[in-house]
PDB file of N, CA and C in Angstrom:
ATOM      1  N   UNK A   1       0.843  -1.171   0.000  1.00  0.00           N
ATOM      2  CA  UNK A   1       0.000   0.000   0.000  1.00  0.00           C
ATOM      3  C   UNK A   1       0.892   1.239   0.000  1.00  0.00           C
ATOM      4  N   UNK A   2       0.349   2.254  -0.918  1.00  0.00           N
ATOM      5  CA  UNK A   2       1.374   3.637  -1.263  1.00  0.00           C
ATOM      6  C   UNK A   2       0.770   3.999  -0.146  1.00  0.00           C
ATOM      7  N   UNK A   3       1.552   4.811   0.710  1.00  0.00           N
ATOM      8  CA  UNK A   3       1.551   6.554   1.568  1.00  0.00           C
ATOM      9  C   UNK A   3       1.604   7.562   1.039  1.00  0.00           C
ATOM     10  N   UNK A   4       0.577   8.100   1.187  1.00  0.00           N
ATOM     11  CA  UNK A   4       0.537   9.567   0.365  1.00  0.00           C
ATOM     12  C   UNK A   4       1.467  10.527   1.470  1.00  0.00           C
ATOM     13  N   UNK A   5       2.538  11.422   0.807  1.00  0.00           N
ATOM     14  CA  UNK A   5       3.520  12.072   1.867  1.00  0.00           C
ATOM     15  C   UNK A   5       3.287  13.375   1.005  1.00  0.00           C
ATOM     16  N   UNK A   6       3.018  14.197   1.825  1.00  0.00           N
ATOM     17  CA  UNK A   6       3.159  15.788   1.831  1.00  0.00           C
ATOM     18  C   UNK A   6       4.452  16.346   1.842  1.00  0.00           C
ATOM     19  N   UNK A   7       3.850  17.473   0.822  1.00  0.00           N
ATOM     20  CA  UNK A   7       5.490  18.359   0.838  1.00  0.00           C
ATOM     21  C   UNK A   7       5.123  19.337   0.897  1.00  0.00           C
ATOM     22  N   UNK A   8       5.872  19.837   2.088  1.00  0.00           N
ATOM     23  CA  UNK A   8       6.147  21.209   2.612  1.00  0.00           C
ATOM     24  C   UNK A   8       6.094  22.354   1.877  1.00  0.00           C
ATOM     25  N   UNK A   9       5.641  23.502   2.027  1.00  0.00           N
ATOM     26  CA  UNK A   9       5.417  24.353   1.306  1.00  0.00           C
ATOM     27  C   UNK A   9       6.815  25.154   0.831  1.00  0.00           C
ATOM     28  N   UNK A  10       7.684  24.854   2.122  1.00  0.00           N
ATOM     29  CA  UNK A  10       8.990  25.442   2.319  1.00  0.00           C
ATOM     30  C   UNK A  10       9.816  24.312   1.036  1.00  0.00           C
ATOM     31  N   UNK A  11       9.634  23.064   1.171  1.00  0.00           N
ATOM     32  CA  UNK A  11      10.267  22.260   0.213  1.00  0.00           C
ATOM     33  C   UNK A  11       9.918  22.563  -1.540  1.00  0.00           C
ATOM     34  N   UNK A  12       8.495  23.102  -1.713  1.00  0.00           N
ATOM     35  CA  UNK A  12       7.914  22.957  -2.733  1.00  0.00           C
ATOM     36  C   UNK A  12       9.032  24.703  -3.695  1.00  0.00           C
ATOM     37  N   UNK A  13       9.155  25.364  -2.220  1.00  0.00           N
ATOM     38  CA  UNK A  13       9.599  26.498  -2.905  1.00  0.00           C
ATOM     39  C   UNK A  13      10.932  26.647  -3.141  1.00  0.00           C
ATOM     40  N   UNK A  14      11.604  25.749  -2.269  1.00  0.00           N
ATOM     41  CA  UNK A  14      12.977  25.558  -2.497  1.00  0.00           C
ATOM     42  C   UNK A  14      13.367  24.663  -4.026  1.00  0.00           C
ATOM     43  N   UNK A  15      12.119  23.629  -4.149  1.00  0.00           N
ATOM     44  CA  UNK A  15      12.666  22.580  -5.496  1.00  0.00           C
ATOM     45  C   UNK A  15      12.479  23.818  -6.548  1.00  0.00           C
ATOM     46  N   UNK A  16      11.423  25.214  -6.311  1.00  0.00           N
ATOM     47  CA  UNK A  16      11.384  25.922  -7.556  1.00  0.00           C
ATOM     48  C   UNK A  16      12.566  26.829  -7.499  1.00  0.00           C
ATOM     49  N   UNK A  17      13.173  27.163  -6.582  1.00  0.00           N
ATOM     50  CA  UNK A  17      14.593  28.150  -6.820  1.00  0.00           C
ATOM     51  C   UNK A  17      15.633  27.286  -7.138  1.00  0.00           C
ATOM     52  N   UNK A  18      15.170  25.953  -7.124  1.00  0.00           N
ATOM     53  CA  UNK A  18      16.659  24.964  -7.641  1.00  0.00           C
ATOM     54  C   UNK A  18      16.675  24.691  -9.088  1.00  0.00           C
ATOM     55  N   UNK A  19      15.017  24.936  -9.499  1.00  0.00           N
ATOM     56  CA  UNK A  19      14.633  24.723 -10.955  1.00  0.00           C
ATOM     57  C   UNK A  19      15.362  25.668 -11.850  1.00  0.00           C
ATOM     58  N   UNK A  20      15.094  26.951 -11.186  1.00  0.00           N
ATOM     59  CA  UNK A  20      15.717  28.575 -12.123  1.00  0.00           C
ATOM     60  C   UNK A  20      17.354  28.275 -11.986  1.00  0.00           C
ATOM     61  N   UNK A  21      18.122  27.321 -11.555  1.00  0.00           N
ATOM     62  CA  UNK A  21      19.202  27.492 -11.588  1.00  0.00           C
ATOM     63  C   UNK A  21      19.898  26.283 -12.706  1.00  0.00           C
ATOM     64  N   UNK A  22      18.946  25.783 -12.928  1.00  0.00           N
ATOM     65  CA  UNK A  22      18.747  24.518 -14.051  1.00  0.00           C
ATOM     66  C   UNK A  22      19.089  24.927 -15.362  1.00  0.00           C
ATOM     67  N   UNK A  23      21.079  24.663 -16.133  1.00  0.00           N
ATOM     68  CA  UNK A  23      20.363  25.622 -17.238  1.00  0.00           C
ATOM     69  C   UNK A  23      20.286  24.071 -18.414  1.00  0.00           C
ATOM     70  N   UNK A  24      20.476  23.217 -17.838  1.00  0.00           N
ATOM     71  CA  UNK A  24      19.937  21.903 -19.225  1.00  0.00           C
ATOM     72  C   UNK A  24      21.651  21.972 -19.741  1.00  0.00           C
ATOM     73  N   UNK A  25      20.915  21.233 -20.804  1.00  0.00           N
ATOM     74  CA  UNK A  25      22.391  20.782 -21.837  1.00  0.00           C
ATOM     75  C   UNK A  25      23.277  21.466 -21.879  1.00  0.00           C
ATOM     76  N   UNK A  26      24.601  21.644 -22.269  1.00  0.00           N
ATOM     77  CA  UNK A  26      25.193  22.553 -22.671  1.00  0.00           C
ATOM     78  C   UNK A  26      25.328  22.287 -24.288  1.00  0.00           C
ATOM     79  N   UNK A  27      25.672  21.107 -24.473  1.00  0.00           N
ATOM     80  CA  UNK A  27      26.328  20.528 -25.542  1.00  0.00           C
ATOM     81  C   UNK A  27      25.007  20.033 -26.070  1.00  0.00           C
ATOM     82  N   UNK A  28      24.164  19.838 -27.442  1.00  0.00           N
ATOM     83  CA  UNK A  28      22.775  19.545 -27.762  1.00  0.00           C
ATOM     84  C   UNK A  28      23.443  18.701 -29.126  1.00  0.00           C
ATOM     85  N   UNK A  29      24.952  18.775 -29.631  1.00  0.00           N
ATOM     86  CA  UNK A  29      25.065  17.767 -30.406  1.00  0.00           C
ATOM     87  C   UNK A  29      24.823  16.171 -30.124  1.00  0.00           C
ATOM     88  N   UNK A  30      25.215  15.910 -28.747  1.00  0.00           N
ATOM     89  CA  UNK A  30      24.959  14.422 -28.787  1.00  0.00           C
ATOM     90  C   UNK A  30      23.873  14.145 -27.788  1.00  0.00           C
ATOM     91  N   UNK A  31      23.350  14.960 -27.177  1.00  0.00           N
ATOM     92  CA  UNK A  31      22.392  15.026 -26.111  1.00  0.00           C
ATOM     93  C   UNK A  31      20.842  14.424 -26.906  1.00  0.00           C
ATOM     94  N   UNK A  32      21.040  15.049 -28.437  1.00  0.00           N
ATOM     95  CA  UNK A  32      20.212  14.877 -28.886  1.00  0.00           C
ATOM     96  C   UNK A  32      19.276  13.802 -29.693  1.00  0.00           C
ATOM     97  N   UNK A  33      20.246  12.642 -29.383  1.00  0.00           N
ATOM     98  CA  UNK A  33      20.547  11.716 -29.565  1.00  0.00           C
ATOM     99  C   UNK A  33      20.188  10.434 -28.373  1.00  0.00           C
ATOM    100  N   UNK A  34      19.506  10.720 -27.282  1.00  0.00           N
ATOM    101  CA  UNK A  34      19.927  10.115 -26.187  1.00  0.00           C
ATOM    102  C   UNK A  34      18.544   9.428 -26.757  1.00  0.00           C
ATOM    103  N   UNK A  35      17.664   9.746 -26.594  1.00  0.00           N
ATOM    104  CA  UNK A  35      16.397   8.641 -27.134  1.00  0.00           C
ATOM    105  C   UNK A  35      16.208   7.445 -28.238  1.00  0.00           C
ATOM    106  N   UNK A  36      17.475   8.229 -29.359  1.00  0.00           N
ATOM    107  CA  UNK A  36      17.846   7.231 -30.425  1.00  0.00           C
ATOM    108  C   UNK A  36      18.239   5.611 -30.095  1.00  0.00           C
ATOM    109  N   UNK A  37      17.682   5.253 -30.193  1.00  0.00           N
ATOM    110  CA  UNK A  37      18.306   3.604 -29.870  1.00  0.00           C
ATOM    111  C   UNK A  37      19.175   2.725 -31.325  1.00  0.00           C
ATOM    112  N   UNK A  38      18.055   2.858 -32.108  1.00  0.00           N
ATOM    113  CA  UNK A  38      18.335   2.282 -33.626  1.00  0.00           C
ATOM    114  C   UNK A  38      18.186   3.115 -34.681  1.00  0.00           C
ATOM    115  N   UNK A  39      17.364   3.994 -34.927  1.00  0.00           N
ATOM    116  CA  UNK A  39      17.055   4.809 -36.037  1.00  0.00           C
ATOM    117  C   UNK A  39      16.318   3.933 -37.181  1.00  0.00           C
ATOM    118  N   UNK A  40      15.816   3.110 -36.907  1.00  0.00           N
ATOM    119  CA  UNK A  40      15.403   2.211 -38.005  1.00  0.00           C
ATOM    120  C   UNK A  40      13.971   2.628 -38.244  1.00  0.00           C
ATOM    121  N   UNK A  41      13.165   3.149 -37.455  1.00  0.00           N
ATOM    122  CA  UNK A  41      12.102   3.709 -37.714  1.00  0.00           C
ATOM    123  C   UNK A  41      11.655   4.858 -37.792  1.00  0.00           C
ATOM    124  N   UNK A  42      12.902   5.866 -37.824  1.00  0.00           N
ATOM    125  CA  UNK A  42      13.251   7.824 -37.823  1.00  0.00           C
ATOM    126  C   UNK A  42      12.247   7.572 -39.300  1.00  0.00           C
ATOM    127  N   UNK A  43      11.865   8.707 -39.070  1.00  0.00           N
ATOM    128  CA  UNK A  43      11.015   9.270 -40.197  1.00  0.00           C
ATOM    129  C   UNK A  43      12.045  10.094 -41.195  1.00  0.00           C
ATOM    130  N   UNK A  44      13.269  10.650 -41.259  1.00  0.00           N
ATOM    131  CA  UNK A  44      13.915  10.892 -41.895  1.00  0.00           C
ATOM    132  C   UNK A  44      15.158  10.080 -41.908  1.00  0.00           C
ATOM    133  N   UNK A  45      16.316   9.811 -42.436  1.00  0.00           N
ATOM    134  CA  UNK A  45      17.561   9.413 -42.420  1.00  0.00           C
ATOM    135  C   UNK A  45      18.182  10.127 -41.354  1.00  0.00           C
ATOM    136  N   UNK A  46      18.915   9.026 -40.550  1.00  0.00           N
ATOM    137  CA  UNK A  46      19.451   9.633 -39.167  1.00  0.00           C
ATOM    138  C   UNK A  46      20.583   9.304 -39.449  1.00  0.00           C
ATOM    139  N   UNK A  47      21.819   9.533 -39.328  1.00  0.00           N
ATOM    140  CA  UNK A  47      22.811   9.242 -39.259  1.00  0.00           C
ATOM    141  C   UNK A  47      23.784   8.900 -38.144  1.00  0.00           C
ATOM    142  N   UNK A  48      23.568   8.034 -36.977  1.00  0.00           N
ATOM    143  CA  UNK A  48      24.117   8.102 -35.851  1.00  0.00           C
ATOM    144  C   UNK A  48      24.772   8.368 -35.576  1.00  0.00           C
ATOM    145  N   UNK A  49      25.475   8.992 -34.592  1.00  0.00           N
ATOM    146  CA  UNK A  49      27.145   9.505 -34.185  1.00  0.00           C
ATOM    147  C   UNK A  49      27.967   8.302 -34.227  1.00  0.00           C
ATOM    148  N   UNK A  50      27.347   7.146 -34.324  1.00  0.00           N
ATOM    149  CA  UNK A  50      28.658   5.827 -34.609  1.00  0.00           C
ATOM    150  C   UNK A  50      28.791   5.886 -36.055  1.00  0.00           C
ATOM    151  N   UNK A  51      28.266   6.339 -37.325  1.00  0.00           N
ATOM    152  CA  UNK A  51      28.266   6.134 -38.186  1.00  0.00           C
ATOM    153  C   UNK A  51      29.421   7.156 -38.501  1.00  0.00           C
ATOM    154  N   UNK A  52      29.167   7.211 -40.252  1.00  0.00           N
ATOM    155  CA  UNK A  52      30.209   8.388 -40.968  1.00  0.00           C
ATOM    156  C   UNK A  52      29.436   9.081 -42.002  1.00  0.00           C
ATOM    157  N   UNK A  53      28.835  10.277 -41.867  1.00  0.00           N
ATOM    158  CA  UNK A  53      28.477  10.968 -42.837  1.00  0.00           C
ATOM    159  C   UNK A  53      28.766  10.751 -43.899  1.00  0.00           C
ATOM    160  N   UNK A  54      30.273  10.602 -44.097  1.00  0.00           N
ATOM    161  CA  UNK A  54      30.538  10.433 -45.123  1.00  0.00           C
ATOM    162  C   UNK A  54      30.427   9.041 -46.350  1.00  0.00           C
ATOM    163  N   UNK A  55      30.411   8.137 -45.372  1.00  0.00           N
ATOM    164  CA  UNK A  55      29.829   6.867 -46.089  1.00  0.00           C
ATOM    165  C   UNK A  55      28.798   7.014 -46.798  1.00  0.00           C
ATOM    166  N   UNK A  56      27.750   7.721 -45.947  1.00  0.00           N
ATOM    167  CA  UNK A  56      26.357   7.818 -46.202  1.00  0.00           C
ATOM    168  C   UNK A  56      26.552   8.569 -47.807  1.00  0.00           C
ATOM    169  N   UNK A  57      26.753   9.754 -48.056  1.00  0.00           N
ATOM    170  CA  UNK A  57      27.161  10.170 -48.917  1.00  0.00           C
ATOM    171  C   UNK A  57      27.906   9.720 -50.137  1.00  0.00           C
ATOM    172  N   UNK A  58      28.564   9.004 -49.548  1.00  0.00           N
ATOM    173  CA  UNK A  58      29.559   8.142 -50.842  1.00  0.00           C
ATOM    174  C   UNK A  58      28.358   7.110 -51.360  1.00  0.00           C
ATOM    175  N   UNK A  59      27.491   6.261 -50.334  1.00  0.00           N
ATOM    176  CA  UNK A  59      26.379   5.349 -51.112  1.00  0.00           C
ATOM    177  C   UNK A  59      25.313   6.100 -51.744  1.00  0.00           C
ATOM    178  N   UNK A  60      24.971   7.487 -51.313  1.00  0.00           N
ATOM    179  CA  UNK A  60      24.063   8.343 -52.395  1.00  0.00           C
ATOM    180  C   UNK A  60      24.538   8.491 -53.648  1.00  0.00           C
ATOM    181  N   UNK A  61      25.897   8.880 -53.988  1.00  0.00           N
ATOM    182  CA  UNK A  61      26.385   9.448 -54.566  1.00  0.00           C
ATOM    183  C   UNK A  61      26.398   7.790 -56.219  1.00  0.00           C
ATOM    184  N   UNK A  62      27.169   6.811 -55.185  1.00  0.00           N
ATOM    185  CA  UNK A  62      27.389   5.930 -56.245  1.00  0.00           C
ATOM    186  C   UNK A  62      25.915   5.355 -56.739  1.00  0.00           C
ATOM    187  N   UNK A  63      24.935   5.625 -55.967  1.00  0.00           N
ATOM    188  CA  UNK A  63      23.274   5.582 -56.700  1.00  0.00           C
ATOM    189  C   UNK A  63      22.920   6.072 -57.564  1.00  0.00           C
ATOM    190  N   UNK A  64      23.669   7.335 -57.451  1.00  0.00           N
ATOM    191  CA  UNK A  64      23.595   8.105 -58.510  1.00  0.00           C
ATOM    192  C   UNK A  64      24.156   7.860 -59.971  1.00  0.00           C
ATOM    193  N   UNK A  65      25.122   7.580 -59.766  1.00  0.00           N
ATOM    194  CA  UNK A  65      26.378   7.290 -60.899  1.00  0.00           C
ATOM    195  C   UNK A  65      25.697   5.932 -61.373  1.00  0.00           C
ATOM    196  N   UNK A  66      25.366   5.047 -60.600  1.00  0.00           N
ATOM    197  CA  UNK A  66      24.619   3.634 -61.370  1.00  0.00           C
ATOM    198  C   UNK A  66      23.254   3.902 -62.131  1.00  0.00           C
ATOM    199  N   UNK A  67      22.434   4.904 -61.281  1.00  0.00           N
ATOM    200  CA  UNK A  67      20.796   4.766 -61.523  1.00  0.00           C
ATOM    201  C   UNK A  67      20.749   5.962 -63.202  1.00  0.00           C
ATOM    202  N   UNK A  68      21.305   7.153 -62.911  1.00  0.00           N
ATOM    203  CA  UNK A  68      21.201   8.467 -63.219  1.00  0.00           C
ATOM    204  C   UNK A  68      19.672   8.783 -63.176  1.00  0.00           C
ATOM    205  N   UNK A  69      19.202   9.391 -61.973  1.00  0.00           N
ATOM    206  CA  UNK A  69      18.397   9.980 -62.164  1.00  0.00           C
ATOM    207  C   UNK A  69      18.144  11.524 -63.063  1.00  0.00           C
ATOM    208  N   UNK A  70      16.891  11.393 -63.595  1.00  0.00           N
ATOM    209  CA  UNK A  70      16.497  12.470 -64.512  1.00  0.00           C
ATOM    210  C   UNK A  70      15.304  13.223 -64.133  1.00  0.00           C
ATOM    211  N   UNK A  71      14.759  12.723 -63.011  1.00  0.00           N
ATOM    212  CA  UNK A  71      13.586  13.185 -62.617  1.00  0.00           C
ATOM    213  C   UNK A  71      13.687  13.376 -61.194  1.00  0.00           C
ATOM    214  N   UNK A  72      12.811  14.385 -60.643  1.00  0.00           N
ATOM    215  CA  UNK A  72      12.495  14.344 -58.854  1.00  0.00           C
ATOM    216  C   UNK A  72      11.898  13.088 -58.620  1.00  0.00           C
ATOM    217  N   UNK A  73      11.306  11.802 -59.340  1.00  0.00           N
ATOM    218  CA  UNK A  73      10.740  10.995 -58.502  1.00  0.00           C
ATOM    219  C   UNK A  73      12.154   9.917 -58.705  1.00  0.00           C
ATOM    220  N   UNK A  74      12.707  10.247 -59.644  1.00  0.00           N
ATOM    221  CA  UNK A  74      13.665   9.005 -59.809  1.00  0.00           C
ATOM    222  C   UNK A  74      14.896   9.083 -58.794  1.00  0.00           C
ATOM    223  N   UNK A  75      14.993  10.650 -58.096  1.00  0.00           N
ATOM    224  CA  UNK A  75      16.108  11.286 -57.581  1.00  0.00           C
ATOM    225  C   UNK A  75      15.281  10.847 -56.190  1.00  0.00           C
ATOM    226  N   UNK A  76      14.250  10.605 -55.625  1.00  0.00           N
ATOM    227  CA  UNK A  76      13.419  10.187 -54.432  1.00  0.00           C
ATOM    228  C   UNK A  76      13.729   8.656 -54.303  1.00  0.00           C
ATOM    229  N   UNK A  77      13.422   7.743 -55.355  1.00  0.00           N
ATOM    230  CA  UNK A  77      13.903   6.511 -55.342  1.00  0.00           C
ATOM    231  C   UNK A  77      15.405   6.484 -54.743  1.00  0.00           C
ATOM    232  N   UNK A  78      15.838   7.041 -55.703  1.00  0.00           N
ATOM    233  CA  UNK A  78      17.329   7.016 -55.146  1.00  0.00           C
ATOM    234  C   UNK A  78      17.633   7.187 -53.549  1.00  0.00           C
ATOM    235  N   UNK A  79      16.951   8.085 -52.847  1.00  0.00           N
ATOM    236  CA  UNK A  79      17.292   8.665 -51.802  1.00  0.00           C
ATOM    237  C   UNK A  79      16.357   7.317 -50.686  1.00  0.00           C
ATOM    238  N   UNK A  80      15.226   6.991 -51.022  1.00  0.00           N
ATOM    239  CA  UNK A  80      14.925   5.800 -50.652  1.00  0.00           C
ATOM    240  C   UNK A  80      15.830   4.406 -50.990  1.00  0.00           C
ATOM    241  N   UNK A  81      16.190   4.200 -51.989  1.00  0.00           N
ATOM    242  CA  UNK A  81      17.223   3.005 -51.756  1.00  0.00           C
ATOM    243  C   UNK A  81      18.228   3.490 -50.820  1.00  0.00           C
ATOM    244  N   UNK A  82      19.056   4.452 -50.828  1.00  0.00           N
ATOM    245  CA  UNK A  82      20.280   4.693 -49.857  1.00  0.00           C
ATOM    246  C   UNK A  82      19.586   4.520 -48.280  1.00  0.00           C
ATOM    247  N   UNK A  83      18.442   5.139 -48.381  1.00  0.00           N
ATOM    248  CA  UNK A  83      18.302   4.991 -46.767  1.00  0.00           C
ATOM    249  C   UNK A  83      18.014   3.448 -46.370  1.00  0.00           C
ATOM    250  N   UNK A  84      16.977   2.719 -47.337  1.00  0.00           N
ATOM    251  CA  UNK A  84      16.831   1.224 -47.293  1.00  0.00           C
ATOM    252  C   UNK A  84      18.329   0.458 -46.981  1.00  0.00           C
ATOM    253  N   UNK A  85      19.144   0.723 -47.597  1.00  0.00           N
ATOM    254  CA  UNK A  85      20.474  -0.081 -47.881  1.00  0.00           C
ATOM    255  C   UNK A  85      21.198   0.379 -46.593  1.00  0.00           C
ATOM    256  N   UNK A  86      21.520   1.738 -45.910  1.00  0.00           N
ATOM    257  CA  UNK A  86      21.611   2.206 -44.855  1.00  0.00           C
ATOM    258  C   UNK A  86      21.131   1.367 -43.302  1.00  0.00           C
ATOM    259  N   UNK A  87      19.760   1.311 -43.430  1.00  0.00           N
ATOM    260  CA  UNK A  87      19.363   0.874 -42.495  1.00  0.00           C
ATOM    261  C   UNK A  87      19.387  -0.822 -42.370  1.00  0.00           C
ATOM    262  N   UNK A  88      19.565  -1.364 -43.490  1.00  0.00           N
ATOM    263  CA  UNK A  88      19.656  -2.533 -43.816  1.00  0.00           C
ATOM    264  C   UNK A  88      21.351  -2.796 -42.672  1.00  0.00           C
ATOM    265  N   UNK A  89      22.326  -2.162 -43.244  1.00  0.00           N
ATOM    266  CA  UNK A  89      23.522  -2.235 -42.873  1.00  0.00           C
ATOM    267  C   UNK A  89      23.412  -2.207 -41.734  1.00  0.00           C
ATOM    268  N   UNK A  90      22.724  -1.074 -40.614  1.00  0.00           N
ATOM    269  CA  UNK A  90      22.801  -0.890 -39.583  1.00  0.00           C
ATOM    270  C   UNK A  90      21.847  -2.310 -38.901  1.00  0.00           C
ATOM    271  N   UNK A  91      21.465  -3.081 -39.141  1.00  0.00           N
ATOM    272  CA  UNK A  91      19.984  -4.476 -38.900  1.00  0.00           C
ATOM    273  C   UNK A  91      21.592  -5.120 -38.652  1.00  0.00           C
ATOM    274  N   UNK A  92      21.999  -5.396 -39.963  1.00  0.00           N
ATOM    275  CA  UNK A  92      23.338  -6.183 -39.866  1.00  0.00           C
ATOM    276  C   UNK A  92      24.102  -6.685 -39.152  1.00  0.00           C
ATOM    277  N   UNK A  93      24.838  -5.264 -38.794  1.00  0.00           N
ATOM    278  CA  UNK A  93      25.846  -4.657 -37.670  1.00  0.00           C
ATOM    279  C   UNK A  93      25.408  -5.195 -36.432  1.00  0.00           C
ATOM    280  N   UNK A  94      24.225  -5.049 -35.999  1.00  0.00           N
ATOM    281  CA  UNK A  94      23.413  -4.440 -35.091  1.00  0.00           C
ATOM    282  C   UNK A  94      22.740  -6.110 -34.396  1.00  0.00           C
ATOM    283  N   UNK A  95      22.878  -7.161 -35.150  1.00  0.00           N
ATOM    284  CA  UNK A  95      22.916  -8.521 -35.399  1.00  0.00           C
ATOM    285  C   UNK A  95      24.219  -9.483 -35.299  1.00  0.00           C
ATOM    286  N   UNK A  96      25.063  -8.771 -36.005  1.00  0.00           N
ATOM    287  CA  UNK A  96      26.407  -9.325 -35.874  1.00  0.00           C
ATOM    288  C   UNK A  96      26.984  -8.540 -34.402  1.00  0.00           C
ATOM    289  N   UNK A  97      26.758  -7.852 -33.790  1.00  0.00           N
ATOM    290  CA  UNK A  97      27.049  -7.238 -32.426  1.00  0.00           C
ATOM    291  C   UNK A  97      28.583  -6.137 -32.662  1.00  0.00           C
ATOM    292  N   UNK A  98      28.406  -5.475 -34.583  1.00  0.00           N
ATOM    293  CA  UNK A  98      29.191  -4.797 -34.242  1.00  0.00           C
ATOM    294  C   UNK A  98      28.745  -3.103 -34.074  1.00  0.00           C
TER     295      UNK A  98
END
């Protein structure tokens, strides 16, 4: 059985002058990140801080050079296979325990 415990009015006003001294993150590059577990279901392409931008980029890029897109929907495909193939890699990794 819970106890319902009261808090002091003196306590209630002290947790709010401890609040105003609260200033959060400093750093919001990787902070921002803390909920990310997998990215496999981000609504956009995430690129994790374990990853390399630049990979990511190099597999857009050679999509490009294989597919040649000529159109915005063909240039969307494209950007959907890289993220498919992306996240595929990361299932992988992520399976193999690296």
């Amino acid at each position: 059985m819970k106890v319902a415990r009261t808090i002091s009015e003196t306590r209630v006003e002290a947790n709010r002058r401890n609040a105003l001294s609260s200033t959060g993150p400093k750093d919001m590059s990787v902070t921002r990140f803390n909920a990310l577990k997998h990215g496999l279901t981000a609504e956009k392409m995430v690129v994790t801080p374990f990853e390399d931008p630049t990979e990511y980029k190099v597999l857009v890029e050679a999509l490009r050079a294989d597919f040649q897109p000529q159109t915005a929907i063909e240039e969307l495909l494209i950007q959907q296979m890289a993220s498919s193939l992306w996240r595929r890699r990361r299932i992988i990794r992520g399976e193999s325990g690296h």
